[in-house]
C-alpha atoms as a PDB file:
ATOM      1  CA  UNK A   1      18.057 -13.675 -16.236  1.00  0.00           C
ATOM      2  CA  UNK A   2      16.281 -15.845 -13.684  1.00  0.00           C
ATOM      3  CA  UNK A   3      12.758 -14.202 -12.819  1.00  0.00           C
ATOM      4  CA  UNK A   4      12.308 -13.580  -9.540  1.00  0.00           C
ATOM      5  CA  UNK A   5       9.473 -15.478  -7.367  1.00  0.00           C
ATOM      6  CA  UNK A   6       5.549 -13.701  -7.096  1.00  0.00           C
ATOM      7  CA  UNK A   7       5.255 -12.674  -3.675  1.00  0.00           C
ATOM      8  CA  UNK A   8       1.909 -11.705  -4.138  1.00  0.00           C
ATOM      9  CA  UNK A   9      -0.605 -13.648  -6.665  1.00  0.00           C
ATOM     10  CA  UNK A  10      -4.502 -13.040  -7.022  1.00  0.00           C
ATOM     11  CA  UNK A  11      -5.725 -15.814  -8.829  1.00  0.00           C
ATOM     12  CA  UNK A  12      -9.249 -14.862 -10.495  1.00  0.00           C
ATOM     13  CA  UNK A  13     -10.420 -12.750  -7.690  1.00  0.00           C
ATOM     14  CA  UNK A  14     -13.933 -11.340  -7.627  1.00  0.00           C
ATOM     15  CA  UNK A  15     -15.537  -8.882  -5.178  1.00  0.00           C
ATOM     16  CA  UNK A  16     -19.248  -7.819  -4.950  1.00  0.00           C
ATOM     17  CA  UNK A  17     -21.416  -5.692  -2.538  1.00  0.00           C
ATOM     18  CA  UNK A  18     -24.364  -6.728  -1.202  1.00  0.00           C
ATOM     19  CA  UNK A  19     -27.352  -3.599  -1.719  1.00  0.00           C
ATOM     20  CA  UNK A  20     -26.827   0.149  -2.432  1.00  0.00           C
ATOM     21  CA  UNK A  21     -27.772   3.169  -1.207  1.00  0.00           C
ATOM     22  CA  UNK A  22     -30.406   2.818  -4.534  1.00  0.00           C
ATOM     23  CA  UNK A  23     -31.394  -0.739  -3.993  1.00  0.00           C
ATOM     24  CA  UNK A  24     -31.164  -2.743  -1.042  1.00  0.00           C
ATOM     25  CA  UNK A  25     -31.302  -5.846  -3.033  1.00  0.00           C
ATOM     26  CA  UNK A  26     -28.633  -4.738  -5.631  1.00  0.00           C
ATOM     27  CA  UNK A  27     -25.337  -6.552  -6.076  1.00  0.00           C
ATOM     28  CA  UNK A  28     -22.564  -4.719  -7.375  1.00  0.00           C
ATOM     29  CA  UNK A  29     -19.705  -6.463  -8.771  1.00  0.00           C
ATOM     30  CA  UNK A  30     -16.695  -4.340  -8.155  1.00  0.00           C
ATOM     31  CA  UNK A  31     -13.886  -7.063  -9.148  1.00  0.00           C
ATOM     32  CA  UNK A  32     -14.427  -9.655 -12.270  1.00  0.00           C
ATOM     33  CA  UNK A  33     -11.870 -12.371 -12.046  1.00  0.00           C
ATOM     34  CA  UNK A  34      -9.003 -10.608 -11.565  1.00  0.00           C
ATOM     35  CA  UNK A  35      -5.674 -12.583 -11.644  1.00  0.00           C
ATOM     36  CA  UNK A  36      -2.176 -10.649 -11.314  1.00  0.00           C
ATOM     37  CA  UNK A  37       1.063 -11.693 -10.334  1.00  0.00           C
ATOM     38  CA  UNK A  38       3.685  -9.136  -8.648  1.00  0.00           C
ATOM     39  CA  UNK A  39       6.896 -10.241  -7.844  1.00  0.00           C
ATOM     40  CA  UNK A  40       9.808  -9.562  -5.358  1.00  0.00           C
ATOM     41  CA  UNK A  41      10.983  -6.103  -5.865  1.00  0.00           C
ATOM     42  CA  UNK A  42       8.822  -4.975  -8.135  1.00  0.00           C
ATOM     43  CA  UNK A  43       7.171  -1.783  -8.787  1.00  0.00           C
ATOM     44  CA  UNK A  44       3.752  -1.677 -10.147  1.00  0.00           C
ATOM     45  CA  UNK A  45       1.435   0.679 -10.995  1.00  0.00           C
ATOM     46  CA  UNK A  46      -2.094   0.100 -11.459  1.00  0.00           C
ATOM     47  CA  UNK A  47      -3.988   2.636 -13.647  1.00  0.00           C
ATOM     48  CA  UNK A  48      -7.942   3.018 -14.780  1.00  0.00           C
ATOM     49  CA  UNK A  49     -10.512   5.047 -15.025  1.00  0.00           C
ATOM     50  CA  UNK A  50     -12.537   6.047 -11.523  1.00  0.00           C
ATOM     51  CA  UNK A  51     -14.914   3.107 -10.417  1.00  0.00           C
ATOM     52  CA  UNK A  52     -13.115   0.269 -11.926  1.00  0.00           C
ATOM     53  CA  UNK A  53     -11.675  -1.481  -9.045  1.00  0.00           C
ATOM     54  CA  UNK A  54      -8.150  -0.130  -8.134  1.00  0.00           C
ATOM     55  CA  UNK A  55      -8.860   0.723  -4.706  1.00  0.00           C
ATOM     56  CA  UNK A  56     -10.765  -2.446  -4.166  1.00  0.00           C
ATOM     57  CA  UNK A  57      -8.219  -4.329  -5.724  1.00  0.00           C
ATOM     58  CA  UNK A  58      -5.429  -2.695  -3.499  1.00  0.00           C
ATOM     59  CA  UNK A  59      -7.867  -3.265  -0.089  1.00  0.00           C
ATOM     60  CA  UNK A  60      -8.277  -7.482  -0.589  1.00  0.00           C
ATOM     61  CA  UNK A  61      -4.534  -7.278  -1.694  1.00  0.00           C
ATOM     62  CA  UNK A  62      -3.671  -6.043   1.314  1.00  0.00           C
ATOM     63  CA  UNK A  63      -5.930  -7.979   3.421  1.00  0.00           C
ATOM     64  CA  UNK A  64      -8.182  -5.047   4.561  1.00  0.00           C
ATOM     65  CA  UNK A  65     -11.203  -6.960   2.491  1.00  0.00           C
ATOM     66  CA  UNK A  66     -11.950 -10.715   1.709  1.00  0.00           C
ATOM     67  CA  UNK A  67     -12.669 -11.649  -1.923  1.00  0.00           C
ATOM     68  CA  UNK A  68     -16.059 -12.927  -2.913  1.00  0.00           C
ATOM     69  CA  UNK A  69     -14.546 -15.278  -4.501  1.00  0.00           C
ATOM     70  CA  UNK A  70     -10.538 -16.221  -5.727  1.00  0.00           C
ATOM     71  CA  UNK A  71      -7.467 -16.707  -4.252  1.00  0.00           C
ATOM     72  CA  UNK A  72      -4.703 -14.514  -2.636  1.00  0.00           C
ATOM     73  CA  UNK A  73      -1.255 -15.832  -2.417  1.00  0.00           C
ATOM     74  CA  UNK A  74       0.928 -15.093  -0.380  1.00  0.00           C
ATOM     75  CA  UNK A  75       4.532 -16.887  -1.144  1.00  0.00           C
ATOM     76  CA  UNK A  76       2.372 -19.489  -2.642  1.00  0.00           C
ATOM     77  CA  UNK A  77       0.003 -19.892   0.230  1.00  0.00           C
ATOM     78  CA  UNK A  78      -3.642 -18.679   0.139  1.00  0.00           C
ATOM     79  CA  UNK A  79      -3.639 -15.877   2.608  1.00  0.00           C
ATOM     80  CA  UNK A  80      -7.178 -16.256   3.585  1.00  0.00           C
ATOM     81  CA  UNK A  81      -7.854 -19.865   4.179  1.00  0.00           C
ATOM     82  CA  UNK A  82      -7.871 -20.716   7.660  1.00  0.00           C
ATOM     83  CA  UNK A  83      -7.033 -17.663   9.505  1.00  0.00           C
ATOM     84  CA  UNK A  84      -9.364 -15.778  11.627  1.00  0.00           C
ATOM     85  CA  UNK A  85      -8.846 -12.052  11.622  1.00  0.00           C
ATOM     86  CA  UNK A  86      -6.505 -11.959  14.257  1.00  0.00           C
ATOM     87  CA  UNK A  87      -3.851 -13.580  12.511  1.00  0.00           C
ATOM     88  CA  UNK A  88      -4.723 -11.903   9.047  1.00  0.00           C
ATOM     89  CA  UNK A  89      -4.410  -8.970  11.472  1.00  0.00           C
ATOM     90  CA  UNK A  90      -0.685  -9.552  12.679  1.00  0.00           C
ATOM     91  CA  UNK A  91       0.031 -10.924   9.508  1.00  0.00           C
ATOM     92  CA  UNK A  92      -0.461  -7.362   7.696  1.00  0.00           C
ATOM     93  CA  UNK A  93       0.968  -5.018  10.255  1.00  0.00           C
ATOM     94  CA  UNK A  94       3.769  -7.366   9.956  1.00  0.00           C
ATOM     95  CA  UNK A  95       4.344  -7.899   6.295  1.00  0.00           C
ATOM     96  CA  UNK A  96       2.801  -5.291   4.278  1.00  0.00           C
ATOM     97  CA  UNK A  97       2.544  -1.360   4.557  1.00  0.00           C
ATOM     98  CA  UNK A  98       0.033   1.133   3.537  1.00  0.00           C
ATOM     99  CA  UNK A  99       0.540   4.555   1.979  1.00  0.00           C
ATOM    100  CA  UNK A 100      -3.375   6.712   0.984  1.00  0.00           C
ATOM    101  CA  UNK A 101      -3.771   9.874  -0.255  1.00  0.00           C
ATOM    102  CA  UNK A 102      -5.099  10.938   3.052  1.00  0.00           C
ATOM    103  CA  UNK A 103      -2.052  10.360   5.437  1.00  0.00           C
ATOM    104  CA  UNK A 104      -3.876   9.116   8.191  1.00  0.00           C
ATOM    105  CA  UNK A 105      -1.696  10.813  10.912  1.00  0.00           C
ATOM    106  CA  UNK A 106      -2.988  10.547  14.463  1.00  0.00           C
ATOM    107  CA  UNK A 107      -2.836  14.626  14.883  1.00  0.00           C
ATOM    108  CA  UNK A 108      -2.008  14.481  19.043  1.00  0.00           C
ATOM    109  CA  UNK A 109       0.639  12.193  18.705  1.00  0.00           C
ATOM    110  CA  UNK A 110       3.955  13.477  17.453  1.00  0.00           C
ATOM    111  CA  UNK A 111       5.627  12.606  13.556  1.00  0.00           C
ATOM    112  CA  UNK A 112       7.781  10.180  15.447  1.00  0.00           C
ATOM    113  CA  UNK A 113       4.886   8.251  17.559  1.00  0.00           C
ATOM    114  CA  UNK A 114       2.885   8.054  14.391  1.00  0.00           C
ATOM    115  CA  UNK A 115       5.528   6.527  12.443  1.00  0.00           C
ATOM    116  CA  UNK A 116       6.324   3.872  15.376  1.00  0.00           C
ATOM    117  CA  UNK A 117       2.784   3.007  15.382  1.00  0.00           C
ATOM    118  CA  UNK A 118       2.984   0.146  13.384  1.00  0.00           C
ATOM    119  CA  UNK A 119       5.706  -1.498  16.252  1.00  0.00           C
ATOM    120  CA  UNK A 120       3.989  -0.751  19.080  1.00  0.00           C
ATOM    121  CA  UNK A 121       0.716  -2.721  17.796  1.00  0.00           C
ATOM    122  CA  UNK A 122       3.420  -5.100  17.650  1.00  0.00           C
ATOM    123  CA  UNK A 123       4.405  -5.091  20.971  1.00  0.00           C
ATOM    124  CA  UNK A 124       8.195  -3.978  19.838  1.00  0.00           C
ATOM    125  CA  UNK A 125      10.211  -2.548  22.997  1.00  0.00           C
ATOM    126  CA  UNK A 126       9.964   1.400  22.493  1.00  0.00           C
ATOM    127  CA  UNK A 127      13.144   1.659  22.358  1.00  0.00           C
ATOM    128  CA  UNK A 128      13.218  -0.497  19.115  1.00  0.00           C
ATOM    129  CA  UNK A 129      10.640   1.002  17.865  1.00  0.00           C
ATOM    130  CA  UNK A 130      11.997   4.606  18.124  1.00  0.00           C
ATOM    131  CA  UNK A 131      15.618   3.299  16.489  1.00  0.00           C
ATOM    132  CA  UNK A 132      13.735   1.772  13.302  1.00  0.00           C
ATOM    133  CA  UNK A 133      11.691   4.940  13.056  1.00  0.00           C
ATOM    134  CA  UNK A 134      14.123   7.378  13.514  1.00  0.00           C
ATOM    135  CA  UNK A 135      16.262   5.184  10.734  1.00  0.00           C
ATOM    136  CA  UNK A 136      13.571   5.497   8.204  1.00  0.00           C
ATOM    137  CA  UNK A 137      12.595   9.330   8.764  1.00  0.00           C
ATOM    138  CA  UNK A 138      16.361   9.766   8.690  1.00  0.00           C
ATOM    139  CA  UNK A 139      16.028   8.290   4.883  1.00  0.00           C
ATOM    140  CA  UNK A 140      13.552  10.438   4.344  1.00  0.00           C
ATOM    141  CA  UNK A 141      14.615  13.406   5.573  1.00  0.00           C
ATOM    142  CA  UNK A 142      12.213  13.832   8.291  1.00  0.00           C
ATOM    143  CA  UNK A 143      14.244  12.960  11.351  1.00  0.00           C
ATOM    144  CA  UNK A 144      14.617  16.823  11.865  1.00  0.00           C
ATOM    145  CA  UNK A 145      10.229  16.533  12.654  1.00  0.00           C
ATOM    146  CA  UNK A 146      10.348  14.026  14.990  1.00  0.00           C
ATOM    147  CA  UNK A 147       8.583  15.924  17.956  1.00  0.00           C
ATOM    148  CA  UNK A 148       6.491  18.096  15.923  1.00  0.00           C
ATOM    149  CA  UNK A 149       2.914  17.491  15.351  1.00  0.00           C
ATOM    150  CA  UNK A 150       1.416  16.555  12.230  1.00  0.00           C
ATOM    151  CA  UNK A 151       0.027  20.121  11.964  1.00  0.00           C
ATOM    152  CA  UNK A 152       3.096  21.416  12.063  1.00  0.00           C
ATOM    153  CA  UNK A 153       4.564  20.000   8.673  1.00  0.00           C
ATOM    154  CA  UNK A 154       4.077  20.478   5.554  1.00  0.00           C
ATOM    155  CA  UNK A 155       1.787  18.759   3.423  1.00  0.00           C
ATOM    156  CA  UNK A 156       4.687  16.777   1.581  1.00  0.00           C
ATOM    157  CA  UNK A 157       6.148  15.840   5.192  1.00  0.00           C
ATOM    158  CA  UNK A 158       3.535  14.472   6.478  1.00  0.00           C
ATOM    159  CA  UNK A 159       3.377  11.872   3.070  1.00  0.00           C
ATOM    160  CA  UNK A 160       6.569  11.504   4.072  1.00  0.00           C
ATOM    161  CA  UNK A 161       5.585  10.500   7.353  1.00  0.00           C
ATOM    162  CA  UNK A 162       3.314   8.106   6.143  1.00  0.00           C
ATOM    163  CA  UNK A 163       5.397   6.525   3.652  1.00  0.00           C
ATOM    164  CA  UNK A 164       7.770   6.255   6.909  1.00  0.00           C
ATOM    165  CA  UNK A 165       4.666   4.457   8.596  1.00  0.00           C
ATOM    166  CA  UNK A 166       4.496   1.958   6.264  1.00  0.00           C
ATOM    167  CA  UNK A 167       8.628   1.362   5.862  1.00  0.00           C
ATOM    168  CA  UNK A 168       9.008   0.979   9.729  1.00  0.00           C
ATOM    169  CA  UNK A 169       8.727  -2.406   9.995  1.00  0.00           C
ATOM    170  CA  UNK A 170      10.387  -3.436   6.875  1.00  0.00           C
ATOM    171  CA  UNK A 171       7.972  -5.059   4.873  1.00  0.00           C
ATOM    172  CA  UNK A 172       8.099  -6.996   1.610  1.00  0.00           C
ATOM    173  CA  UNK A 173       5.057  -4.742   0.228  1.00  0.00           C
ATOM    174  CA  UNK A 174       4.221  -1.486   0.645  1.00  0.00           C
ATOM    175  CA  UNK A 175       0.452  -0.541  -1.344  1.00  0.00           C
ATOM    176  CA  UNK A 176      -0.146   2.581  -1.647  1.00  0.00           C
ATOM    177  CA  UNK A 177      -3.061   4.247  -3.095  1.00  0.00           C
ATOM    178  CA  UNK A 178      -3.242   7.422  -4.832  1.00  0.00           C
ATOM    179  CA  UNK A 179      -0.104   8.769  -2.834  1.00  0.00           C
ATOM    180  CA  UNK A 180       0.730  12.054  -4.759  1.00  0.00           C
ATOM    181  CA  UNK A 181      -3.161  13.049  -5.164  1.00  0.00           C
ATOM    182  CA  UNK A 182      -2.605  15.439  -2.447  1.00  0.00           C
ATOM    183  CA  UNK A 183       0.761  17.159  -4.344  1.00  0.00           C
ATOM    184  CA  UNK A 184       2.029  19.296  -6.437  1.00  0.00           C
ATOM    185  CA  UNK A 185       4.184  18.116  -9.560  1.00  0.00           C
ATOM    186  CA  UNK A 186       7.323  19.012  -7.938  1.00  0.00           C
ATOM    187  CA  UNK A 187       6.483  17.020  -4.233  1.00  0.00           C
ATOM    188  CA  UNK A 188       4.835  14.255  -6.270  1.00  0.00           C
ATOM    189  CA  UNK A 189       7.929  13.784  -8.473  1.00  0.00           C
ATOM    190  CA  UNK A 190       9.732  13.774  -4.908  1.00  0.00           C
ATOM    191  CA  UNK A 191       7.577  11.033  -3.540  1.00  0.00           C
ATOM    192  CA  UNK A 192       8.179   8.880  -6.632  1.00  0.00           C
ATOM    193  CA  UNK A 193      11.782   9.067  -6.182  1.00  0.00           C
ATOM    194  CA  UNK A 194      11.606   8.027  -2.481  1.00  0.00           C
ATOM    195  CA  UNK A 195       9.605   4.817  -3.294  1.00  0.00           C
ATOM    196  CA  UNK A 196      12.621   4.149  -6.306  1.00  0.00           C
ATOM    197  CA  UNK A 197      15.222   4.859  -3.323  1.00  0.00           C
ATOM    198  CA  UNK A 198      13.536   2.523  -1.221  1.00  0.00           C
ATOM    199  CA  UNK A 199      12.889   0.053  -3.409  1.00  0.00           C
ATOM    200  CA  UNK A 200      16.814  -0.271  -3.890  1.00  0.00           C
ATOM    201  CA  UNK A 201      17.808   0.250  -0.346  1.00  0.00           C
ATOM    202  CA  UNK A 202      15.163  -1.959   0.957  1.00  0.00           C
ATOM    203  CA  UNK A 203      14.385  -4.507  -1.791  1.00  0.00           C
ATOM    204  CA  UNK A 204      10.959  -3.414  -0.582  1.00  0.00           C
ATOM    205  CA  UNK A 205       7.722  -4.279  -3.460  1.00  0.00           C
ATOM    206  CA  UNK A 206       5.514  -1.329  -4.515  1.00  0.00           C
ATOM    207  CA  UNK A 207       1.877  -1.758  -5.782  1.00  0.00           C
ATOM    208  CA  UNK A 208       0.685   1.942  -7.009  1.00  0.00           C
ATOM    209  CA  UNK A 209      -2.816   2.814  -7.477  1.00  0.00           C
ATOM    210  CA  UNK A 210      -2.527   6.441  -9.329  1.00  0.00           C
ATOM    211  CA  UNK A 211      -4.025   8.345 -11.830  1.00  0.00           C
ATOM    212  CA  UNK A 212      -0.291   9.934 -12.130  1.00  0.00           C
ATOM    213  CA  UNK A 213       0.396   8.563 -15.902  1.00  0.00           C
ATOM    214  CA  UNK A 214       4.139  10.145 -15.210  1.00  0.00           C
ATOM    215  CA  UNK A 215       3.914   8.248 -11.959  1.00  0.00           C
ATOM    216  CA  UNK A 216       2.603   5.375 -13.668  1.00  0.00           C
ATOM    217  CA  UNK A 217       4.833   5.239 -16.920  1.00  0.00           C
ATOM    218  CA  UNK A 218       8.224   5.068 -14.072  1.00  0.00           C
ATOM    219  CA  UNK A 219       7.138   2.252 -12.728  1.00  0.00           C
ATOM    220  CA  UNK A 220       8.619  -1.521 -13.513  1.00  0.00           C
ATOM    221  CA  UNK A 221       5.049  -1.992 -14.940  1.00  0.00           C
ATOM    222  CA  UNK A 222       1.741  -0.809 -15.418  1.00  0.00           C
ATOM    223  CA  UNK A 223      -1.251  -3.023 -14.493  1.00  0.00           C
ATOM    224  CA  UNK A 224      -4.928  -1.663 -16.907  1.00  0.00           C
ATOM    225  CA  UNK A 225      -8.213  -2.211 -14.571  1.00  0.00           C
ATOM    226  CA  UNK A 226     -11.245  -1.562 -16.665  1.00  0.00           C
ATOM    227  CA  UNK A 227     -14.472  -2.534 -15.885  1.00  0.00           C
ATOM    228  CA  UNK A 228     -12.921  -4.767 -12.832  1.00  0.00           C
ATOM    229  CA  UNK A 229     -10.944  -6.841 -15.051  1.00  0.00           C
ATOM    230  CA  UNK A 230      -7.099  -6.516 -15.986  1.00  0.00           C
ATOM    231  CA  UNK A 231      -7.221  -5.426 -19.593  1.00  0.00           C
ATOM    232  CA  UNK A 232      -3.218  -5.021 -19.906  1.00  0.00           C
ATOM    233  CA  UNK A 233       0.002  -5.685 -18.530  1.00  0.00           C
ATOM    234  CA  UNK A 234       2.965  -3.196 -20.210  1.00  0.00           C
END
């Protein structure tokens, strides 16, 4: 079986913080030469304790942060040299997705607006915009919410409506951090099969920060941060 191509590569990535709110002059290291390879339609989860780099990790993967130091590739190329902010900007609303625990839904705009977001900081035509959202709530089984606020869901629908968010514009990767914090067993187990359904529909990648072990142990692998280093791959 041919092994399909890493569309995302850190290559021994660190990532420190200049001064605390205990010592201006402190330098925490949050990330210790990290390297990890994820490819094309994979699903990972990565699992650790709290404070040992997942979210961190997750943020310079998804171009939110730069590294201190090390290399992010993406589809070989190193995402971060020689591109200015605007184009690591269109770059990430274009290619890669976002899922927190917190859904981040603009509360006066409706389920539908929110998840076209992404295409109108695009510049899509609205009426493009409002065909590929309506086609991923429809997978989801949110379509039905589409003029509703966000306050007038449930807590599970408006994950959904994130997840939606971050599907809209088809992206190879979709990170999501700590996405079933917020629910029960039953709506967590819900949201896990969504990503799998997705994943097959969509050919879509999934990199899962959780503290879920079920979560985790469903996943095409599981990715061990301790101490900001990868301690195992299973």
């Amino acid at each position: 079986m041919t092994k399909a191509p890493a569309l995302v590569e850190c290559i021994d990535l660190y990532k420190s913080y200049e001064g605390t709110f205990e010592s201006a002059d402190e330098t925490v290291e949050v990330l210790r030469g990290v390297s990890l390879s994820v490819a094309a339609g994979e699903m990972v989860a990565i699992v650790g304790v709290s404070g040992v780099g997942k979210t961190t990790l997750l943020y310079v993967l998804g171009l939110l942060e730069q590294p201190t130091s090390g290399q992010v590739l993406y589809g070989g190329q190193d995402i971060f040299a020689h591109r200015r902010e605007a184009q690591l900007a269109e770059f990430r609303n274009r290619e890669i997705g976002f899922v927190f625990q917190f859904h981040h839904l603009i509360p006066e705009f409706s389920v539908l607006e929110n998840v076209m977001m992404p295409t109108i900081i695009a510049g899509w035509p609205r009426s493009k915009g409002r065909e590929a959202a309506l086609k991923i709530m429809t997978h989801l089984g949110i379509e039905h919410r589409a003029s509703h606020k966000p306050g007038e869901v449930s807590g599970g629908e408006q994950q959904r409506a994130a997840v939606a968010r971050s599907m809209v514009m088809n992206p190879k990767l979709v990170l999501a951090d700590e996405p079933t914090g917020n629910l029960d067993k039953v709506h967590a187990e819900m949201m896990y099969q969504e990503f799998v359904r997705l994943n097959e529909i969509y050919g879509t990648t999934f990199v899962i920060v959780t503290h879920n072990e079920e979560l985790a142990a469903k996943m095409h692998r599981v990715v061990h941060l301790s101490e900001g280093m990868v301690q195992a791959n299973s």
